[in-house]
Protein backbone atom coordinates (compact mmCIF):
# COMPACT_ATOMS: atom_id res chain seq x y z
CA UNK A 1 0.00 0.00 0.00
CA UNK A 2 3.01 2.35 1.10
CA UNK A 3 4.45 1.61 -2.76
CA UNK A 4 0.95 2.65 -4.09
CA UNK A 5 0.49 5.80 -2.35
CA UNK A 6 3.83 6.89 -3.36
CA UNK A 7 3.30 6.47 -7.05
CA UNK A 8 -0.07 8.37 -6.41
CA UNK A 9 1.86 11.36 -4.96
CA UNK A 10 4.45 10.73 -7.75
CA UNK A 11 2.06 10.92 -10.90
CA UNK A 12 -0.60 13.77 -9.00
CA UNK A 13 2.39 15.71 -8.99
CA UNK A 14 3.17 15.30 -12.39
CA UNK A 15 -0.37 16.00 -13.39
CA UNK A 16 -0.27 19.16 -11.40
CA UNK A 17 2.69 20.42 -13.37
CA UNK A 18 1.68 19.37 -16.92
CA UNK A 19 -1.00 21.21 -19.04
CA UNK A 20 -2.61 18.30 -19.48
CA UNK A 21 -4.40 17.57 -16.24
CA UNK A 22 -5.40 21.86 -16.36
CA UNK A 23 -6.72 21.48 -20.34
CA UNK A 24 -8.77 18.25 -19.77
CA UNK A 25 -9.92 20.19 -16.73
CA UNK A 26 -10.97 23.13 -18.72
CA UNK A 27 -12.07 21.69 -21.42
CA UNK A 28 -14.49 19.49 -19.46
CA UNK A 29 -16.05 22.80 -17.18
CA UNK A 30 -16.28 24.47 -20.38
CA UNK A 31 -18.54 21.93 -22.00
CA UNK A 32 -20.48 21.04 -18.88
CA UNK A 33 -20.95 24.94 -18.38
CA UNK A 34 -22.24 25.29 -22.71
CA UNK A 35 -24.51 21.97 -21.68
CA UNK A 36 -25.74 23.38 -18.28
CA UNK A 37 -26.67 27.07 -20.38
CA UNK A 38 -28.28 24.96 -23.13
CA UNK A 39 -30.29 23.05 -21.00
CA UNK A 40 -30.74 24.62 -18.04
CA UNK A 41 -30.77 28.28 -18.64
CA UNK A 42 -32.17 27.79 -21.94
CA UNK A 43 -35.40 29.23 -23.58
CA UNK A 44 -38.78 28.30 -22.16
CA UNK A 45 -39.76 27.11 -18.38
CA UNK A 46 -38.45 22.95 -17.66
CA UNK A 47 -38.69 20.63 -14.87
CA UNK A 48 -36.13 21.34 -12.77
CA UNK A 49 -35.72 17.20 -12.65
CA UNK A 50 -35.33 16.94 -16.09
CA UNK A 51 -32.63 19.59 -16.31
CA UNK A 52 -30.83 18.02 -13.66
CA UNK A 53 -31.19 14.69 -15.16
CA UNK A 54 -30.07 16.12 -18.95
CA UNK A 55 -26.84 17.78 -17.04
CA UNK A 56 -25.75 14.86 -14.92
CA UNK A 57 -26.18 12.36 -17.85
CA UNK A 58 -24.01 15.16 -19.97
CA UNK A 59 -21.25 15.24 -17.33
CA UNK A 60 -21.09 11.48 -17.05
CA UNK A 61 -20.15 11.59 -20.90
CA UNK A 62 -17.25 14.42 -20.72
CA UNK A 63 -15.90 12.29 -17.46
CA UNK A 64 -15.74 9.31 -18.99
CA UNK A 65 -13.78 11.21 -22.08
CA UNK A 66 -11.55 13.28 -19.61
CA UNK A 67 -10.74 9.85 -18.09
CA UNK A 68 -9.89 8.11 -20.82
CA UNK A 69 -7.87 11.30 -21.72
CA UNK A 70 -6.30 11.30 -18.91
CA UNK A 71 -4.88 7.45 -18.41
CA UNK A 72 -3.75 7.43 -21.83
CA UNK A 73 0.05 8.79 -20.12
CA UNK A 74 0.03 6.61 -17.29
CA UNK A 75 1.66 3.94 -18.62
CA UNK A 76 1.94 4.38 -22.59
CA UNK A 77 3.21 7.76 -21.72
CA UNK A 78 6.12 6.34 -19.79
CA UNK A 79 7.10 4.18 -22.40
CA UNK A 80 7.32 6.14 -24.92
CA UNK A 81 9.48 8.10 -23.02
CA UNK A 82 11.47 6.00 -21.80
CA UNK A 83 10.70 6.18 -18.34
CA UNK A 84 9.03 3.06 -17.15
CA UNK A 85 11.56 1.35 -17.24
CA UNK A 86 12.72 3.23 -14.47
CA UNK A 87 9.71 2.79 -12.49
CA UNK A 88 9.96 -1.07 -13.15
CA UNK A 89 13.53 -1.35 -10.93
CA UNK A 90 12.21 0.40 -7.84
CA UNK A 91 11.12 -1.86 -5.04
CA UNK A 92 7.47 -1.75 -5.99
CA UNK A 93 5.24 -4.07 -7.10
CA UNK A 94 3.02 -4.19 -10.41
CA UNK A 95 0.08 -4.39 -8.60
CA UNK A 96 1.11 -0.97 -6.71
CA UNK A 97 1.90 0.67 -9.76
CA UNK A 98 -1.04 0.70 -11.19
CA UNK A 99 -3.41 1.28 -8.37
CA UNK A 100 -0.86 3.85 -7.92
CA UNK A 101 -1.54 5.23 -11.44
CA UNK A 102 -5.53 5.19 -10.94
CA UNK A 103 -5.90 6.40 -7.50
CA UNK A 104 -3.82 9.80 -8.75
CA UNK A 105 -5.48 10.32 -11.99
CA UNK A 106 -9.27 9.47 -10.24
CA UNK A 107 -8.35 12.22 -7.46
CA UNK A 108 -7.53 14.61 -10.45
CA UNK A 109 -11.60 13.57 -11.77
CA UNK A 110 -13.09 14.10 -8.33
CA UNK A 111 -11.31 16.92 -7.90
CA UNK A 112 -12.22 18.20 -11.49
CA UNK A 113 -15.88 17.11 -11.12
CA UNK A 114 -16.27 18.66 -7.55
CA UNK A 115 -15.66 22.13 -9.73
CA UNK A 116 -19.52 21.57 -11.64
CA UNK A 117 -21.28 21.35 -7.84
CA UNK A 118 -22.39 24.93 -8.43
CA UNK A 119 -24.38 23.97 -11.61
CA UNK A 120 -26.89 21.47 -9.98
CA UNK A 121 -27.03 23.48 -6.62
CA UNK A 122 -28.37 26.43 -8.67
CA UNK A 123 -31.22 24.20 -9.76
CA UNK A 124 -31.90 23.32 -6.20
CA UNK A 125 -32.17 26.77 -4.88
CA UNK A 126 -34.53 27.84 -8.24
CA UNK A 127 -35.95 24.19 -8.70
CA UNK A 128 -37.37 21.52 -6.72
CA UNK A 129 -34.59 18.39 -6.46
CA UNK A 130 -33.67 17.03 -3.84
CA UNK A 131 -29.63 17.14 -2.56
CA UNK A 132 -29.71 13.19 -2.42
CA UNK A 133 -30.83 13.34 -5.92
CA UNK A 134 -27.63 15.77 -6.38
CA UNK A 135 -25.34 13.07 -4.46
CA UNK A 136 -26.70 10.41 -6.34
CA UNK A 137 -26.27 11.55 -9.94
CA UNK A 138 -22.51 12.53 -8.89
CA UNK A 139 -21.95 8.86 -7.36
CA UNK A 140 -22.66 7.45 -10.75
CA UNK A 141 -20.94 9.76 -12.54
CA UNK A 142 -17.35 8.94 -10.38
CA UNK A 143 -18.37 5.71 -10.59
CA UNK A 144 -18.69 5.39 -14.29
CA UNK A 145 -15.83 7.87 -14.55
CA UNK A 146 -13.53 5.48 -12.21
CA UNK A 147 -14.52 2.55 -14.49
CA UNK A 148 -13.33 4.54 -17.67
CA UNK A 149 -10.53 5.20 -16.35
CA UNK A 150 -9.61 1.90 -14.57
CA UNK A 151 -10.24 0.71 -18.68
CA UNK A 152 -8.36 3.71 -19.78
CA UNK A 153 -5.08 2.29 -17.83
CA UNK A 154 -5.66 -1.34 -19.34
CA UNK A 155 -5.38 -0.17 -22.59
CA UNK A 156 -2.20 1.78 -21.41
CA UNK A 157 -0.45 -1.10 -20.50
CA UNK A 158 -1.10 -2.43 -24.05
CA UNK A 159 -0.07 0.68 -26.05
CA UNK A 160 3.19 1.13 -27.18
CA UNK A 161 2.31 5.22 -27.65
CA UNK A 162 -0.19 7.75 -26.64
CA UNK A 163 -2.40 7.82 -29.26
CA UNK A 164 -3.04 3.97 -29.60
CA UNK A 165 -3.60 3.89 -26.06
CA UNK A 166 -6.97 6.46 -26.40
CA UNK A 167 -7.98 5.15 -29.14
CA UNK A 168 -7.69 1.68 -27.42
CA UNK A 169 -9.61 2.39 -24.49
CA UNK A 170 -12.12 4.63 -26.65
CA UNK A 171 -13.11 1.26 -28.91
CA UNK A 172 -13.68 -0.45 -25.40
CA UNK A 173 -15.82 1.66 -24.21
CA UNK A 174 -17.72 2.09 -27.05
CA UNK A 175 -17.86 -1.47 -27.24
CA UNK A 176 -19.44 -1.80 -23.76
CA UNK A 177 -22.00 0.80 -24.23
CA UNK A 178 -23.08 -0.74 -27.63
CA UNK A 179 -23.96 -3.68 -26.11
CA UNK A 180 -27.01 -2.31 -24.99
CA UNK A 181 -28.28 -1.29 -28.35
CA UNK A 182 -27.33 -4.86 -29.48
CA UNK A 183 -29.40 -6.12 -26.09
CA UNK A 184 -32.76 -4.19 -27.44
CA UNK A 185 -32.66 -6.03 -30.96
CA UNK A 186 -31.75 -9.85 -29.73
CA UNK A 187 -33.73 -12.34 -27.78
CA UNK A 188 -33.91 -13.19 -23.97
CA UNK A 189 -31.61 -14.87 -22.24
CA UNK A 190 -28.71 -12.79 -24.67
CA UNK A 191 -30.48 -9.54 -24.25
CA UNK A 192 -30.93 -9.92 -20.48
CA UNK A 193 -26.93 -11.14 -20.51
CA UNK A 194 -25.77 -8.00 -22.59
CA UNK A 195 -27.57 -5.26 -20.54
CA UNK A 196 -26.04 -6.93 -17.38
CA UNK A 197 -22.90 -5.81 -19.14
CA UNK A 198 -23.27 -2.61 -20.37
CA UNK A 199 -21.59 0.39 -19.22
CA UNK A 200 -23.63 3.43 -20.73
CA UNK A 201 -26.64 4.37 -20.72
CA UNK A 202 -28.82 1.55 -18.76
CA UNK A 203 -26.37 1.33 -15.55
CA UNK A 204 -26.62 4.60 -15.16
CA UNK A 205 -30.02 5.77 -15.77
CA UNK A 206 -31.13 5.10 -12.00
CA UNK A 207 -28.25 7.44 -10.88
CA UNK A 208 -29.45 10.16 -13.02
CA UNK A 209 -33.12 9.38 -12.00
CA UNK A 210 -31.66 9.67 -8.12
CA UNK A 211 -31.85 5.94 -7.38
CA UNK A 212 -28.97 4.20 -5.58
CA UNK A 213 -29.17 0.37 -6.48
CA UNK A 214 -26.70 -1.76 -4.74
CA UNK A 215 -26.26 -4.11 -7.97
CA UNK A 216 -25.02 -0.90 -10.13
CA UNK A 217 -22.87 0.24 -7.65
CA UNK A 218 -20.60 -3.01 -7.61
CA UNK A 219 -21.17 -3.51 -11.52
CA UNK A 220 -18.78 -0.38 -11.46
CA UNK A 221 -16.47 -0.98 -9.39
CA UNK A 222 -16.37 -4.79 -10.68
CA UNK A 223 -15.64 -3.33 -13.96
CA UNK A 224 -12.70 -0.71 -12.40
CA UNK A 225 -11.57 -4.11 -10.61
CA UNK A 226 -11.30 -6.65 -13.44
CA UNK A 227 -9.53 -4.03 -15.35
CA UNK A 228 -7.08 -2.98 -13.24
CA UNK A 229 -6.21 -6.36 -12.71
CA UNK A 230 -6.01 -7.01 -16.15
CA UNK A 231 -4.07 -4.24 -16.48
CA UNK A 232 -1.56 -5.47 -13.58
CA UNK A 233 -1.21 -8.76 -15.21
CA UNK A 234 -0.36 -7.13 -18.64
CA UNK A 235 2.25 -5.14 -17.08
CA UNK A 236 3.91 -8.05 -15.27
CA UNK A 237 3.85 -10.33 -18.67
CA UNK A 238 5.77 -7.32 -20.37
CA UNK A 239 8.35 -6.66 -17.71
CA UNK A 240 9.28 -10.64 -18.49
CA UNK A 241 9.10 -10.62 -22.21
């Protein structure tokens, strides 16, 4: 745990003194801030539950992006550089290393996401939602933004460069949340097998709708799990290659 926490403090740090961790930051207020005006502050009276709703399903999507985003260094980044190797001779294990990795970079997306609280509080004081409906929608969205990323770092592990390792993680994704258009065109038991499995939209409709199921909550951190183990075990086959 001690080896973990000190690649978190390693790789924060780095984050704090790159651009990258401040653009991805920026970028992702600015387009939660355009969705919140369209939406929210838009032409003609809404429900303030359906505005609140619309935004939190919107900043789900940009998290899940900025996380991807931002794991695509963690470990591809290293190697292209030159750098993991490095890393690999220290007295730390693989396992530490990457929950090193994800606990930084998902501190950096709390962190970043903490900045949008304003947005939904202002339709609490002009609206009628609840703050549990508030805490809610934001659990999902870390949760879903924690299992991008944890997928985000797999595909690191796997990419020789930057670039492949986004676009990597982006076709997994994709692939997950696919699935559940696939589920509504196929037959029980497939369709009830492939919406078990898929990551956007239909685990995390009940968090936008303010519900907090049990089963959803471990379906995400499952998926963070198996990844980051996956990603562990990638990283120990390559350090023996």
């Amino acid at each position: 745990m001690r080896g973990a926490l000190l690649v978190a403090r390693r790789e924060l740090s780095a984050y704090l003194r790159s651009l990258l961790g401040y653009i991805v930051a920026a970028g992702a207020l600015l387009i939660e801030g355009i969705y919140f005006q369209a939406y929210g502050l838009g032409s003609g009276p809404k429900l303030s539950a359906e505005v609140l709703l619309r935004f939190l399903d919107g900043t789900c999507v940009v998290t899940m992006v900025a996380a991807l985003i931002l794991s695509m260094r963690l470990l591809a980044g290293e190697r292209e550089h030159g750098t993991l190797v490095l890393l690999r001779t220290a007295p730390i294990r693989d396992g530490e290393i990457i929950a090193g990795k994800f606990l930084a970079a998902f501190t950096l997306i709390v962190l970043m996401t903490a900045t949008t609280v304003y947005m939904p509080l202002l339709i609490f004081v002009n609206g009628k939602v609840s703050v549990g409906h508030i805490l809610t929608g934001y659990a999902g969205v870390l949760l879903a933004g924690g299992a991008a990323l944890a997928i985000g770092i797999f595909a690191s592990t796997l990419a020789s460069n930057q670039v492949v390792a986004v676009i990597s993680g982006a076709a997994l994704i994709v692939t997950m949340a696919l699935l559940f258009w696939v589920a509504r065109v196929t037959e029980p038991p497939v369709n009830d097998f492939l919406f078990a499995l898929n990551l956007y939209p239909q685990r995390q409709r009940p968090f936008l709708n303010g519900v907090l199921r049990l089963e959803n909550v471990l379906y995400y951190v499952a998926v963070a799990y198996f990844f980051l183990l996956a990603a562990t075990h990638t990283l120990r086959a390559r350090r023996w290659r």
